[in-house]
PDB file of N, CA and C in Angstrom:
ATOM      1  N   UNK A   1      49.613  64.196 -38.298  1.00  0.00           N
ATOM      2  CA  UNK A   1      48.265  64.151 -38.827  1.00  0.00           C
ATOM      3  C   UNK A   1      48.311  63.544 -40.229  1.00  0.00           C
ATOM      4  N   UNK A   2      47.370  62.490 -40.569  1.00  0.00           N
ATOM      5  CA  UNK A   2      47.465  61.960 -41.706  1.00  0.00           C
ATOM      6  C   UNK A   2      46.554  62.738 -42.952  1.00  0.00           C
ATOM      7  N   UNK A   3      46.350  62.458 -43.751  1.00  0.00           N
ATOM      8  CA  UNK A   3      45.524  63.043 -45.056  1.00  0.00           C
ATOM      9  C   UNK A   3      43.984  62.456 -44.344  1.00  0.00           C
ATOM     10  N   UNK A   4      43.273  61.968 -44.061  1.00  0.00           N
ATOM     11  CA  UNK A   4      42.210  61.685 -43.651  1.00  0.00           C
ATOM     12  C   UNK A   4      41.494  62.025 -42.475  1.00  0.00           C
ATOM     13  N   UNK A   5      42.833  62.602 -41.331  1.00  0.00           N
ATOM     14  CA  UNK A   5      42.044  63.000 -40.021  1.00  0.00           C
ATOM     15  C   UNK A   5      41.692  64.617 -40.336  1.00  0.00           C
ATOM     16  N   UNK A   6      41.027  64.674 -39.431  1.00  0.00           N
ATOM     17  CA  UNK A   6      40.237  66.433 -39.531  1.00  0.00           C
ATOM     18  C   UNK A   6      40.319  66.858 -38.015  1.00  0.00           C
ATOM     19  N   UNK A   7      40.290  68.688 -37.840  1.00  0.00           N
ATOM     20  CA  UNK A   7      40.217  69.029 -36.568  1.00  0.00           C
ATOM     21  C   UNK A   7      39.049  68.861 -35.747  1.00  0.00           C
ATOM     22  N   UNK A   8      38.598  68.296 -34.639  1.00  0.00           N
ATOM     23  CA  UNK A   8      37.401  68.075 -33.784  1.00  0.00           C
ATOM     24  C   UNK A   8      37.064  68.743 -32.837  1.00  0.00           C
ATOM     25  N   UNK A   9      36.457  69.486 -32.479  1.00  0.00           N
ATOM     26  CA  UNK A   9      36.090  70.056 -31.696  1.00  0.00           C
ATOM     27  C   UNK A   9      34.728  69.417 -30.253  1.00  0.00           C
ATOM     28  N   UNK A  10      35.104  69.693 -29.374  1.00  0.00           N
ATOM     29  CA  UNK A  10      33.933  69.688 -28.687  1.00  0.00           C
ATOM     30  C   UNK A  10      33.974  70.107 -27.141  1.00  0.00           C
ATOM     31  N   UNK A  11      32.663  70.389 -26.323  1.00  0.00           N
ATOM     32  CA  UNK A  11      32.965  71.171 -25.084  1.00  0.00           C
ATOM     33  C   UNK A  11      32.192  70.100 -24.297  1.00  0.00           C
ATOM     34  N   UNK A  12      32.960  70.035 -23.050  1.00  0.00           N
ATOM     35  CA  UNK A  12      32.502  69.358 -21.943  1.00  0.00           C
ATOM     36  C   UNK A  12      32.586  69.927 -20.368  1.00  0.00           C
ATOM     37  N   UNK A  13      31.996  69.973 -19.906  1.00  0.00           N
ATOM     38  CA  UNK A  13      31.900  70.506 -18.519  1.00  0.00           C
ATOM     39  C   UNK A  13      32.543  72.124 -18.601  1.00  0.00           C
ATOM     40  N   UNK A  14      31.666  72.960 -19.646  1.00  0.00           N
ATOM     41  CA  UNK A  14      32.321  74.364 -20.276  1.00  0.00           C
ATOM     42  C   UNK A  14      33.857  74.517 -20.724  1.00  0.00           C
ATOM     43  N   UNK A  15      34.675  73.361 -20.872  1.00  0.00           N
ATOM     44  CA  UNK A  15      35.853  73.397 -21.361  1.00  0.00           C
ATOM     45  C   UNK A  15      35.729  73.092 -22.912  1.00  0.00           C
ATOM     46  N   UNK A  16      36.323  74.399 -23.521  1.00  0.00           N
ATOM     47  CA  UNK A  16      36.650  73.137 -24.758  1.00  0.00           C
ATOM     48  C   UNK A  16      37.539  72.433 -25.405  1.00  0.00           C
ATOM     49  N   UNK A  17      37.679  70.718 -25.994  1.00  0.00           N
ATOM     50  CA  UNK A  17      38.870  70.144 -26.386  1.00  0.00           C
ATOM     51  C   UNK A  17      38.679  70.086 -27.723  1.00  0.00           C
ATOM     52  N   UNK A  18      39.827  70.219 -28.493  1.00  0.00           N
ATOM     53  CA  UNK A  18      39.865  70.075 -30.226  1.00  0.00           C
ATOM     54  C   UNK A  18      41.643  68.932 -30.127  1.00  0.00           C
ATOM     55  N   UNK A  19      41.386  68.102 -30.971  1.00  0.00           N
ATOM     56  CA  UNK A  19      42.039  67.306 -31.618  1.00  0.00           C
ATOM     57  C   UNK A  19      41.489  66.627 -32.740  1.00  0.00           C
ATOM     58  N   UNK A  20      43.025  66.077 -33.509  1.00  0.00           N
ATOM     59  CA  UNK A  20      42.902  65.484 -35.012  1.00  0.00           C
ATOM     60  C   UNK A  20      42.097  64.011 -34.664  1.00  0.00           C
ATOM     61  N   UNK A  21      41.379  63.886 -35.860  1.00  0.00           N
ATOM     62  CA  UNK A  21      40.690  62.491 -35.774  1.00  0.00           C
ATOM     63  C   UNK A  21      40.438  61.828 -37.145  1.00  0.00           C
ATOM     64  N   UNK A  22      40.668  60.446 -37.646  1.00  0.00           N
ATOM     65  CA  UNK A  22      40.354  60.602 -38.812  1.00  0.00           C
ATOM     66  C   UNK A  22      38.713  59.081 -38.358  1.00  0.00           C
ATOM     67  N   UNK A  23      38.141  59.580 -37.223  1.00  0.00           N
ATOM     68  CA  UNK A  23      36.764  58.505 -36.434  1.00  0.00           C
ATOM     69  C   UNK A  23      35.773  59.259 -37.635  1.00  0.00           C
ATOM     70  N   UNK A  24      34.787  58.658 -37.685  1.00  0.00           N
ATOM     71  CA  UNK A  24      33.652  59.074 -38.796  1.00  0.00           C
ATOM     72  C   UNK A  24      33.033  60.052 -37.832  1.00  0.00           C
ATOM     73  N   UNK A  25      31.784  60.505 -38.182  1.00  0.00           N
ATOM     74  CA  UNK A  25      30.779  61.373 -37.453  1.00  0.00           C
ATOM     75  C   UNK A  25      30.243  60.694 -36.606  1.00  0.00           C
ATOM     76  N   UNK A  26      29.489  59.473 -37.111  1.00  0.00           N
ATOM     77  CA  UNK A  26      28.515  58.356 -36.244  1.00  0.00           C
ATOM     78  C   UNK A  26      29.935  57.928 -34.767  1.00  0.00           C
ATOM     79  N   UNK A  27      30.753  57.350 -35.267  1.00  0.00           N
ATOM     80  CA  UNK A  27      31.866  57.321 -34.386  1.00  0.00           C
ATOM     81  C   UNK A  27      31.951  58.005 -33.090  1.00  0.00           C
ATOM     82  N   UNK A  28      32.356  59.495 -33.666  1.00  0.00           N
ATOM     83  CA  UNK A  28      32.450  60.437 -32.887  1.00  0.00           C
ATOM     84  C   UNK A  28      31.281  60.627 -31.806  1.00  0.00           C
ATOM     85  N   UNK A  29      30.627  60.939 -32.704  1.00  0.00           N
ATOM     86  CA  UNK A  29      28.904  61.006 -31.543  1.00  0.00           C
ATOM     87  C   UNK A  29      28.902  59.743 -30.636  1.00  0.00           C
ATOM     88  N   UNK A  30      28.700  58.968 -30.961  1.00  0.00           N
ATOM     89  CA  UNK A  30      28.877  57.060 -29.851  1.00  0.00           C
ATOM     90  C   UNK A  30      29.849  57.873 -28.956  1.00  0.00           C
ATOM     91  N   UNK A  31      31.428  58.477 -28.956  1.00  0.00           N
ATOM     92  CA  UNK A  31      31.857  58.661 -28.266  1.00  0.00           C
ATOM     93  C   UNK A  31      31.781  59.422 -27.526  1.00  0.00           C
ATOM     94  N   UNK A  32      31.348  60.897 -28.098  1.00  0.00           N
ATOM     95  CA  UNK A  32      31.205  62.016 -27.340  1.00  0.00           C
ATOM     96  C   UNK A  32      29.850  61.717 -26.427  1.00  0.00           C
ATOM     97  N   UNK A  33      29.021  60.965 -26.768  1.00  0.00           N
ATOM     98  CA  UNK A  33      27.807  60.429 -25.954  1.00  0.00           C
ATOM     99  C   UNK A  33      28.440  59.586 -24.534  1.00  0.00           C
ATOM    100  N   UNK A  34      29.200  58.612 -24.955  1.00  0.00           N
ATOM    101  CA  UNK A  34      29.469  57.909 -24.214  1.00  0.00           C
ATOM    102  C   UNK A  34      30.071  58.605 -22.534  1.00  0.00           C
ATOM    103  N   UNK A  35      31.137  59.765 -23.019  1.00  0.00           N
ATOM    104  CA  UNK A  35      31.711  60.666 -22.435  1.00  0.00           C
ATOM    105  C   UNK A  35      30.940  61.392 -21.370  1.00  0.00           C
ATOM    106  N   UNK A  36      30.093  62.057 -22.082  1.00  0.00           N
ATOM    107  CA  UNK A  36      28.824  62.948 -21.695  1.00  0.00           C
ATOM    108  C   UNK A  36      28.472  62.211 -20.334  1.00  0.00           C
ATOM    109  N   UNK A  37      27.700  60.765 -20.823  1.00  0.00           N
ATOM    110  CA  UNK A  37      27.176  60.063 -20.119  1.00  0.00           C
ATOM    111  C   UNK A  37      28.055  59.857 -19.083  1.00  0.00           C
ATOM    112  N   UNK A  38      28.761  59.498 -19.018  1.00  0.00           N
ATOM    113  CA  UNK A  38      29.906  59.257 -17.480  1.00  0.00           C
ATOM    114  C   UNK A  38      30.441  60.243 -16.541  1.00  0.00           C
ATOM    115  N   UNK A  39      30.497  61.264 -17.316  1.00  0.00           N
ATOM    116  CA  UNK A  39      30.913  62.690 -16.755  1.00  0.00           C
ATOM    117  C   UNK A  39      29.590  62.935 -15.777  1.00  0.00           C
ATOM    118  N   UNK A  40      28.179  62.744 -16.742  1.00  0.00           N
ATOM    119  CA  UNK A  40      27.626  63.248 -15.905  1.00  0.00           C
ATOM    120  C   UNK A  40      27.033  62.172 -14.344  1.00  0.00           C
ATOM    121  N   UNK A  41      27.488  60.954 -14.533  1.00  0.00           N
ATOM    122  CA  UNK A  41      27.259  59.621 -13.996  1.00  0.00           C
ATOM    123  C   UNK A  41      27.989  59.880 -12.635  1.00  0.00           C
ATOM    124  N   UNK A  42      28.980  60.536 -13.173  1.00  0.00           N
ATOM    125  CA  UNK A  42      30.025  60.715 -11.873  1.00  0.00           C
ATOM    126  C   UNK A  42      30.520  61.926 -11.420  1.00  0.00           C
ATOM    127  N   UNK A  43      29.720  62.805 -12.435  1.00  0.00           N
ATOM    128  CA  UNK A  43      29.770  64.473 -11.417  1.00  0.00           C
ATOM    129  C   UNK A  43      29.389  64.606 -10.134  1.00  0.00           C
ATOM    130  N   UNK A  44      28.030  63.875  -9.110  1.00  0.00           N
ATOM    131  CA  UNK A  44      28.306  64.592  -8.511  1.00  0.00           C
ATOM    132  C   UNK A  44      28.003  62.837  -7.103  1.00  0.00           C
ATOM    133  N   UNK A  45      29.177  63.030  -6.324  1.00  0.00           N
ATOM    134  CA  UNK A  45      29.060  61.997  -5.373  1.00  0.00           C
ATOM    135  C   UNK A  45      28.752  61.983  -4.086  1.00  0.00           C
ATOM    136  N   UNK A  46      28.858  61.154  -3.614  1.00  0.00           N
ATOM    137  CA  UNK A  46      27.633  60.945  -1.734  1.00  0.00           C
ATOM    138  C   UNK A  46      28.291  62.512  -1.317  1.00  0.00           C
ATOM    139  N   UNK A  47      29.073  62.889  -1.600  1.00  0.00           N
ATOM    140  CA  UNK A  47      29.235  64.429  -0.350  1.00  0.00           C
ATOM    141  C   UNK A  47      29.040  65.297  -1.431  1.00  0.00           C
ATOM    142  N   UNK A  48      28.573  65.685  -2.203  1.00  0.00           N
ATOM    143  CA  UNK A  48      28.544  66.813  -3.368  1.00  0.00           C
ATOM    144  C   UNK A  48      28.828  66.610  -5.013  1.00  0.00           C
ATOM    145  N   UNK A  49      28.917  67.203  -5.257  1.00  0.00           N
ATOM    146  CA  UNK A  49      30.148  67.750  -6.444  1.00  0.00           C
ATOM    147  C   UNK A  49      31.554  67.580  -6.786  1.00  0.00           C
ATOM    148  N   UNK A  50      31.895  66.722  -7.767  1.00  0.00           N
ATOM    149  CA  UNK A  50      33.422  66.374  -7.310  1.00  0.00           C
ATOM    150  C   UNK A  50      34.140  67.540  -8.485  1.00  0.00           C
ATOM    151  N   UNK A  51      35.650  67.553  -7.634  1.00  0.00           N
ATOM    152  CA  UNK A  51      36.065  68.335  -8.668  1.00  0.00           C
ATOM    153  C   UNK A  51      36.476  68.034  -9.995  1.00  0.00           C
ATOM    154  N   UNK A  52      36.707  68.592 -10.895  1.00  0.00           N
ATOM    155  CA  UNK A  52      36.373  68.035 -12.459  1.00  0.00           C
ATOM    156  C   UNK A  52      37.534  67.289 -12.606  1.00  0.00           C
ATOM    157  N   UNK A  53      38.750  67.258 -11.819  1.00  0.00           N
ATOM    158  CA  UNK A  53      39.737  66.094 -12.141  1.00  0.00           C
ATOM    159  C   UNK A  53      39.482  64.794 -11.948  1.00  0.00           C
ATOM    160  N   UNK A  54      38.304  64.942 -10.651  1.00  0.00           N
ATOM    161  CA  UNK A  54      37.907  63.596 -10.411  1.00  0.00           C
ATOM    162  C   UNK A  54      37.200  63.228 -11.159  1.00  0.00           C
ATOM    163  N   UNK A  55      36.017  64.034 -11.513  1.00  0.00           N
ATOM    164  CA  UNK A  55      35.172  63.410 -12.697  1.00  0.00           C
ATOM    165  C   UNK A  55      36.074  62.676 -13.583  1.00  0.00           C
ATOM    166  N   UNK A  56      36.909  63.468 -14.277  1.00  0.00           N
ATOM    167  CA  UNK A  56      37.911  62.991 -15.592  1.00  0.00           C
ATOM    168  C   UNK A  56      38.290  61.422 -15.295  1.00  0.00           C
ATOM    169  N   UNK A  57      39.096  61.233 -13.895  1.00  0.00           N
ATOM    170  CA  UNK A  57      40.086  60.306 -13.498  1.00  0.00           C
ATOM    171  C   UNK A  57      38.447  58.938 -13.483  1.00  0.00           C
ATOM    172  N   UNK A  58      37.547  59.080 -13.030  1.00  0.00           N
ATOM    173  CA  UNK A  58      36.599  58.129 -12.577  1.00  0.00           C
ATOM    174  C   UNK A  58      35.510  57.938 -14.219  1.00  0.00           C
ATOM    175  N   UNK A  59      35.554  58.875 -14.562  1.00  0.00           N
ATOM    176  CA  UNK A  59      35.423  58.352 -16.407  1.00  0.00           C
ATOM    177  C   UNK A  59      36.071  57.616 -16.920  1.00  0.00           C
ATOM    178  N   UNK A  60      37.278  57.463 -16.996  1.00  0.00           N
ATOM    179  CA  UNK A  60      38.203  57.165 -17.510  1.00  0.00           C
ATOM    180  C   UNK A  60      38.336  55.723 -16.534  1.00  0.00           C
ATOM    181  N   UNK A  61      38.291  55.758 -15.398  1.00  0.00           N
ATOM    182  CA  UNK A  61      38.013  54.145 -14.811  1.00  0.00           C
ATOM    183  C   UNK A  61      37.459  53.596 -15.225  1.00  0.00           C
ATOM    184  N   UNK A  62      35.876  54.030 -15.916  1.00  0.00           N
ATOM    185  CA  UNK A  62      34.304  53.762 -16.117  1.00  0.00           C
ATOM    186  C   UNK A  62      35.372  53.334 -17.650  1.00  0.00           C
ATOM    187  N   UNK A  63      35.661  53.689 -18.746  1.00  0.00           N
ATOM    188  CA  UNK A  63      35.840  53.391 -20.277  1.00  0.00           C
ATOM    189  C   UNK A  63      36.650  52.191 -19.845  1.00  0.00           C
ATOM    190  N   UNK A  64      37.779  52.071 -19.488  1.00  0.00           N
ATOM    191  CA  UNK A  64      39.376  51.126 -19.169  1.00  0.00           C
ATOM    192  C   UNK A  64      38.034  49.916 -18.532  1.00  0.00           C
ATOM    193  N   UNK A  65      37.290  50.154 -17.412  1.00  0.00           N
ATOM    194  CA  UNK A  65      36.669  49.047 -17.314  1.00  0.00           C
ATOM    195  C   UNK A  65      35.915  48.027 -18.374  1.00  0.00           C
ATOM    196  N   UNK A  66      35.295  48.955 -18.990  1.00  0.00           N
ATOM    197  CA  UNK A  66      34.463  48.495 -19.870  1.00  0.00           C
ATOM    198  C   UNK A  66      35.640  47.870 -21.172  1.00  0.00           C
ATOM    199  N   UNK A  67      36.102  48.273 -21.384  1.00  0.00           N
ATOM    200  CA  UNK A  67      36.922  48.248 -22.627  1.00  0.00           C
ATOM    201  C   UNK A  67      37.838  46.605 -21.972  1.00  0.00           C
ATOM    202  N   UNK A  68      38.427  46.494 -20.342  1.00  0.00           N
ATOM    203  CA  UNK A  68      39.158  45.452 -20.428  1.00  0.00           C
ATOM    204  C   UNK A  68      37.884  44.373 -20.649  1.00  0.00           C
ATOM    205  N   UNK A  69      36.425  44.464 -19.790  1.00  0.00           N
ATOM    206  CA  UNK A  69      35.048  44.001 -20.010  1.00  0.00           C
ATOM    207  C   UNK A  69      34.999  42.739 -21.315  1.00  0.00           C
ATOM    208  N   UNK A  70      34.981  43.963 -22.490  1.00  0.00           N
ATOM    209  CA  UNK A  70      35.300  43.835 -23.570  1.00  0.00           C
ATOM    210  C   UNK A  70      36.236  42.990 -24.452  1.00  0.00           C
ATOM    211  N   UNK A  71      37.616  42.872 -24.226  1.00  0.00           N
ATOM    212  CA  UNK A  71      38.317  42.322 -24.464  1.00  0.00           C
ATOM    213  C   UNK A  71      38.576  40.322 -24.017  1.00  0.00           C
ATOM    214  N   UNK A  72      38.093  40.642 -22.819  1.00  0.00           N
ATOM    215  CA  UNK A  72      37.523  39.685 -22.303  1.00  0.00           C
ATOM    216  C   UNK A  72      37.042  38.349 -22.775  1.00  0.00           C
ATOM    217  N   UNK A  73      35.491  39.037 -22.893  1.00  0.00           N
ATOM    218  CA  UNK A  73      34.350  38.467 -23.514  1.00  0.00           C
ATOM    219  C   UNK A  73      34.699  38.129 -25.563  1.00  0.00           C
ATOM    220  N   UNK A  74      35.538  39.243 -25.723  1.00  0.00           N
ATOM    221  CA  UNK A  74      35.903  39.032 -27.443  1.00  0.00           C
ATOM    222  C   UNK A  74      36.679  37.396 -27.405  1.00  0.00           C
ATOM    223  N   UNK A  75      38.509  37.451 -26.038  1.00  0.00           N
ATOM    224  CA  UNK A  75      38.853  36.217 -25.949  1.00  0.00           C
ATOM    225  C   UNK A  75      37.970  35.351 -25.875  1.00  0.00           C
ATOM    226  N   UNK A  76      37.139  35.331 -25.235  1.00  0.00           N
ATOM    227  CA  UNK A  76      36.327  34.135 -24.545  1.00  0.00           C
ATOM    228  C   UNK A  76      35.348  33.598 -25.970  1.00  0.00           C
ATOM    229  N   UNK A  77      35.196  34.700 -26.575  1.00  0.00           N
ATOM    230  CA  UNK A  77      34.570  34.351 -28.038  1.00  0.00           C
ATOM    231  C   UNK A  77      35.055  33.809 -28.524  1.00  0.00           C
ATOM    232  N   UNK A  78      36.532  33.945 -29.269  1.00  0.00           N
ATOM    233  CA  UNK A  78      37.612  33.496 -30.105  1.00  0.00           C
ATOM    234  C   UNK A  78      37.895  31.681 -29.500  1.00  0.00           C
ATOM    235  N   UNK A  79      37.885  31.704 -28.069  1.00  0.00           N
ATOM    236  CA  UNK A  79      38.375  30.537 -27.789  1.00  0.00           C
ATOM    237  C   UNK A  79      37.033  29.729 -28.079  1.00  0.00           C
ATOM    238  N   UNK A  80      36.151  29.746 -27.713  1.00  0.00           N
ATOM    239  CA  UNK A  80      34.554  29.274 -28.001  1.00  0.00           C
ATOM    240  C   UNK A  80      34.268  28.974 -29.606  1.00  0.00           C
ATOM    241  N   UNK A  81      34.821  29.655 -30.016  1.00  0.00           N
ATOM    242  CA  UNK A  81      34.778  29.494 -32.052  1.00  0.00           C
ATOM    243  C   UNK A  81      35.609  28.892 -32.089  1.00  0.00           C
ATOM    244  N   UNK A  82      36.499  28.663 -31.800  1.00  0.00           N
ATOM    245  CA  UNK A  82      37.781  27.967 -32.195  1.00  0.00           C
ATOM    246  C   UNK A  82      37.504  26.321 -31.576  1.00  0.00           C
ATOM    247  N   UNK A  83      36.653  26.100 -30.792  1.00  0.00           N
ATOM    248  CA  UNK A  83      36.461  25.087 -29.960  1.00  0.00           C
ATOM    249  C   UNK A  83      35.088  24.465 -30.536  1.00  0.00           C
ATOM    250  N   UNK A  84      34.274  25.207 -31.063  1.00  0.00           N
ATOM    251  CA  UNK A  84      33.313  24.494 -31.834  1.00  0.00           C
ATOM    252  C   UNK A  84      33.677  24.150 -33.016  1.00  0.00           C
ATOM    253  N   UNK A  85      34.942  25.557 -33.934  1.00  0.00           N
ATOM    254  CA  UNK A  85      35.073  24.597 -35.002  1.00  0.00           C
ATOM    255  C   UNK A  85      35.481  23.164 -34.850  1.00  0.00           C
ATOM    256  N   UNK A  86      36.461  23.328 -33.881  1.00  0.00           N
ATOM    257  CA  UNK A  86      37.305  22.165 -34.206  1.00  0.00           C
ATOM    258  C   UNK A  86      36.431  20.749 -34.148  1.00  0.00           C
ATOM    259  N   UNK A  87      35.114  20.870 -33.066  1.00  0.00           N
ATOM    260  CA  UNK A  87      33.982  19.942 -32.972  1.00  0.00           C
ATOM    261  C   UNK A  87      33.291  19.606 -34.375  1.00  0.00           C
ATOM    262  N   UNK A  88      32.986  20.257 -35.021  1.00  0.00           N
ATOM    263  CA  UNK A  88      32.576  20.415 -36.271  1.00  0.00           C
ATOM    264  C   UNK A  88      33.068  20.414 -37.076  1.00  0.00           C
ATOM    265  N   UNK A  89      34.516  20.385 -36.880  1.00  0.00           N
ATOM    266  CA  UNK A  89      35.468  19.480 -38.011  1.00  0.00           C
ATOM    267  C   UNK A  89      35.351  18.194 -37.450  1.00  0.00           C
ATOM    268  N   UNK A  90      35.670  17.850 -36.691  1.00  0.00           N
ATOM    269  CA  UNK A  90      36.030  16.279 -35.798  1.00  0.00           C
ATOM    270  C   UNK A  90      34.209  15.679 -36.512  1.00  0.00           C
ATOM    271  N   UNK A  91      33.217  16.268 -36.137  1.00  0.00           N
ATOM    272  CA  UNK A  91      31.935  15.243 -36.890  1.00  0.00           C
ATOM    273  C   UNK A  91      32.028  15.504 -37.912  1.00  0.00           C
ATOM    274  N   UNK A  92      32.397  16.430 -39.311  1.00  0.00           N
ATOM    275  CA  UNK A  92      32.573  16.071 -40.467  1.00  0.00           C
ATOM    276  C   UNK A  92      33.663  15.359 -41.026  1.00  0.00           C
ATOM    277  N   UNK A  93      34.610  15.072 -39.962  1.00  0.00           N
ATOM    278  CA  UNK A  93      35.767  13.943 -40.838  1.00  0.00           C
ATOM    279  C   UNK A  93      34.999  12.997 -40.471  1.00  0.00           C
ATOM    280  N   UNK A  94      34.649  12.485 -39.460  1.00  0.00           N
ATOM    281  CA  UNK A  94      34.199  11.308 -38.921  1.00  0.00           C
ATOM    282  C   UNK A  94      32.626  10.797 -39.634  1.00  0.00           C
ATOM    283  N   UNK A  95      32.262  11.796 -40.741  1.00  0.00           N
ATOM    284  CA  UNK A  95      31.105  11.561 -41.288  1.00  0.00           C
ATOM    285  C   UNK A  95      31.855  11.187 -43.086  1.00  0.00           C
ATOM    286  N   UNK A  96      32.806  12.236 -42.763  1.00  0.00           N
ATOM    287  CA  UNK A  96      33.520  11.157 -44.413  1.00  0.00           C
ATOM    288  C   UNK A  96      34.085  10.289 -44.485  1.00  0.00           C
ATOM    289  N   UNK A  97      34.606   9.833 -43.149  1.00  0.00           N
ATOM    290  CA  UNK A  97      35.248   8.329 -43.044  1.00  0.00           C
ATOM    291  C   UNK A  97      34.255   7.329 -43.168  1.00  0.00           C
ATOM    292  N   UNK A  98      32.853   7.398 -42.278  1.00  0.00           N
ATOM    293  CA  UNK A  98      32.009   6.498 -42.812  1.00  0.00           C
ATOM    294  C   UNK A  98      31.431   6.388 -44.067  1.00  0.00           C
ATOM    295  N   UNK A  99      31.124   7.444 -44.472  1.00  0.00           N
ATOM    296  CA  UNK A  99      30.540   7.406 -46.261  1.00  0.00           C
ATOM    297  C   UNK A  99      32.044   6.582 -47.100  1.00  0.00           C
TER     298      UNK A  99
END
């Protein structure tokens, strides 16, 4: 634990988990929301109620998806910026060669 993380608390599906975090408040909440939201997205499926390991395991599909999603779309950014600069260098040399 570093000098900046603190103990966290919080309860989900009547369990409760505490670990160190040094995430802000706003942070935390985005996450613990996010959580909430999937747990309850995927509590209960075409035959019932799943049991809470499954919930866990199919949350946790739901974040890893989103997150590779994510990573993705960030590359696809990086290569896209990198590809206009270079356009936008190529017409400003080619605009100081003529001047």
């Amino acid at each position: 634990m570093t000098e900046s993380e603190r103990l966290v608390r919080f309860k989900l599906l009547g369990q409760e988990y505490a670990f160190y975090t040094g995430a802000s408040e706003d942070e935390l909440d985005a996450v613990f929301s996010m959580v909430r939201a999937l747990v309850e997205e995927n509590i209960h499926g075409p035959q019932g109620s799943l049991p809470i390991s499954k919930v866990a395991v199919l949350a946790c599909l739901n974040i890893a998806s989103r997150h590779v999603r994510l990573q993705q779309e960030h590359e696809n950014y990086q290569i896209e910026t990198e590809e206009r600069l270079k356009r936008l260098n190529e017409l400003i040399r080619a605009r100081l060669i003529k001047d």
